[in-house]
Protein backbone atom coordinates (compact mmCIF):
# COMPACT_ATOMS: atom_id res chain seq x y z
CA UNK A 1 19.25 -13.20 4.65
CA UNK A 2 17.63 -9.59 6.01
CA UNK A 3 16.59 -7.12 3.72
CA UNK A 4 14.39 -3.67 5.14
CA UNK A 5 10.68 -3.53 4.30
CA UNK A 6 7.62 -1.63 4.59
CA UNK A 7 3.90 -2.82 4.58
CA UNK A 8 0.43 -2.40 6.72
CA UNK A 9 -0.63 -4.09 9.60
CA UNK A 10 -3.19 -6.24 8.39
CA UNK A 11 -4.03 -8.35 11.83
CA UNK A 12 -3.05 -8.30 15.59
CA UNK A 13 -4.11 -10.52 18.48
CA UNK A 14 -3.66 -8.35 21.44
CA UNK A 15 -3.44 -12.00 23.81
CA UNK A 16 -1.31 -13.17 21.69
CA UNK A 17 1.12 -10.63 21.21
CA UNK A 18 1.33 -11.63 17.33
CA UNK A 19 -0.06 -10.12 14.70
CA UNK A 20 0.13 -10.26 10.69
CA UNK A 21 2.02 -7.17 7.92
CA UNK A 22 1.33 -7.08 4.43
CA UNK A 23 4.51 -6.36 3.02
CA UNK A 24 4.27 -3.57 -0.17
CA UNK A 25 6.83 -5.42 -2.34
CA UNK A 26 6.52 -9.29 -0.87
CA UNK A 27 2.35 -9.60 -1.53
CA UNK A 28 2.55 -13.59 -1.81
CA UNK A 29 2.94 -14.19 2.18
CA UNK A 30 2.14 -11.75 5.08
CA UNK A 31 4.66 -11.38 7.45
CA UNK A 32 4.17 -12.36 10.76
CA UNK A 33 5.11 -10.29 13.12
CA UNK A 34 5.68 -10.54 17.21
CA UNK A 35 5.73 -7.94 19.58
CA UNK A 36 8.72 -8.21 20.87
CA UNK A 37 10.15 -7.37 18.03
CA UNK A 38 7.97 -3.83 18.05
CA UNK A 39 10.61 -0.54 18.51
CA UNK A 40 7.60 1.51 19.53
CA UNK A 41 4.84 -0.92 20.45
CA UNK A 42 2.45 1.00 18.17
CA UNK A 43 1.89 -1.44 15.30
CA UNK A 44 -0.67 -3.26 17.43
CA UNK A 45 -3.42 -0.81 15.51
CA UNK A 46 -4.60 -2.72 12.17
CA UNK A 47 -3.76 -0.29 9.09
CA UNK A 48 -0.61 1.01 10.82
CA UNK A 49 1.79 1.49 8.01
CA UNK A 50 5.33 0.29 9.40
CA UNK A 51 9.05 -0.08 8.59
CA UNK A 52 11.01 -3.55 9.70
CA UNK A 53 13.34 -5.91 8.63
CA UNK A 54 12.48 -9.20 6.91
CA UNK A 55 14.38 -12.22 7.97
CA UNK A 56 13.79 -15.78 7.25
CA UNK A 57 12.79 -18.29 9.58
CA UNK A 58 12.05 -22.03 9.36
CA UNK A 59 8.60 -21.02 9.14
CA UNK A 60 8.60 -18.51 6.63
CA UNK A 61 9.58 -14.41 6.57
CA UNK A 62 9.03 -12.79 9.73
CA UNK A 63 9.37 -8.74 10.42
CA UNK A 64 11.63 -7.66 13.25
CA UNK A 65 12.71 -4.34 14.82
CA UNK A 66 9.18 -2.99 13.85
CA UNK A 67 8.79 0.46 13.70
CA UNK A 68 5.60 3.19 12.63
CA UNK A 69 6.24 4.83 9.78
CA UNK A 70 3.49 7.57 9.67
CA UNK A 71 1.12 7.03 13.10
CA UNK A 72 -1.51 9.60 11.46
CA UNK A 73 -1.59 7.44 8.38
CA UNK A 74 -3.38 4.39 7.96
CA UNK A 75 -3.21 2.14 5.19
CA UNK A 76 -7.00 2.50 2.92
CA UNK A 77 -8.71 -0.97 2.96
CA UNK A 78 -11.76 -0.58 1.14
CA UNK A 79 -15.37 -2.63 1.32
CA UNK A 80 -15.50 -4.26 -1.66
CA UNK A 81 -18.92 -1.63 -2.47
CA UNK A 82 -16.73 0.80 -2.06
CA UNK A 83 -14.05 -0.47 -3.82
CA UNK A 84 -16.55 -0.99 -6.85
CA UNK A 85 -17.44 2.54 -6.68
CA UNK A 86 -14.17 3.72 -6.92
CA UNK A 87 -12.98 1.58 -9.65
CA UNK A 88 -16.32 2.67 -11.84
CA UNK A 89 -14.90 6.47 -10.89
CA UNK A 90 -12.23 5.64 -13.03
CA UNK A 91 -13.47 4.57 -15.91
CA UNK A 92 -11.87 0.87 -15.93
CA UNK A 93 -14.37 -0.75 -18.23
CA UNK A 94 -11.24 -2.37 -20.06
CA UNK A 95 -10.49 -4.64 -17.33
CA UNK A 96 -13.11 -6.96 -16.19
CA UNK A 97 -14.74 -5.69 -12.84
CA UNK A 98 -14.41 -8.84 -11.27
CA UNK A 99 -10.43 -9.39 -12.09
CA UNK A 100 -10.46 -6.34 -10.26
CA UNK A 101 -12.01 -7.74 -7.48
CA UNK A 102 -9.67 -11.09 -7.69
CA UNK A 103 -7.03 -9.03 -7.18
CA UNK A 104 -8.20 -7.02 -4.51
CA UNK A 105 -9.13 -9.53 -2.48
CA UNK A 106 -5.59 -11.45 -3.26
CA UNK A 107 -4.15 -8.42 -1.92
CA UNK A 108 -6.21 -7.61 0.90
CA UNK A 109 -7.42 -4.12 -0.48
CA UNK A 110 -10.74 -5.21 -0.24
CA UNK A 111 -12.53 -7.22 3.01
């Protein structure tokens, strides 16, 4: 099974070669990601946003034929301070702040 994706570069070990993508559909698992499999051998910046395809290994998904969507465009990971702010911006006192937080730190939004 392959399907195409798209996610962030959440991780990379340099002397390794291997790094971790946070997938924008697929947010149970990260992706791992090896760089051979790189097109243009630019993903090795965390927040890259990239393009791949997912395919299933005995170890779980992994992204090949990696490629950098948007170089000038890194994905926004927040501090969770300044994710607080934000959220309080916006007025979402109907949602418990710290649900937020759960969440955002689930997802990686937040460090």
């Amino acid at each position: 099974m392959e399907f195409a994706g798209t996610g962030c570069v959440i991780s990379w070990n340099d002397d390794r070669g291997y790094g971790f993508i946070r997938d924008s559909l697929i947010t149970e698992k990260d992706l791992f990601a090896h760089a051979k499999d790189t097109q243009d051998g630019s993903i090795r910046k965390v927040g890259s946003r990239v393009s791949y395809q997912v395919v299933s290994t005995g170890k779980g998904f992994q992204a090949v034929r990696i490629c950098t969507e948007a170089p000038a465009e890194e994905c926004d990971v927040l501090t969770e301070a300044e994710f607080r702010r934000e959220m309080d911006q916006f007025g979402q006192q109907m949602v418990s702040m710290d649900a937020f937080l759960a969440a955002a730190r689930k997802h990686g939004w937040v460090e």
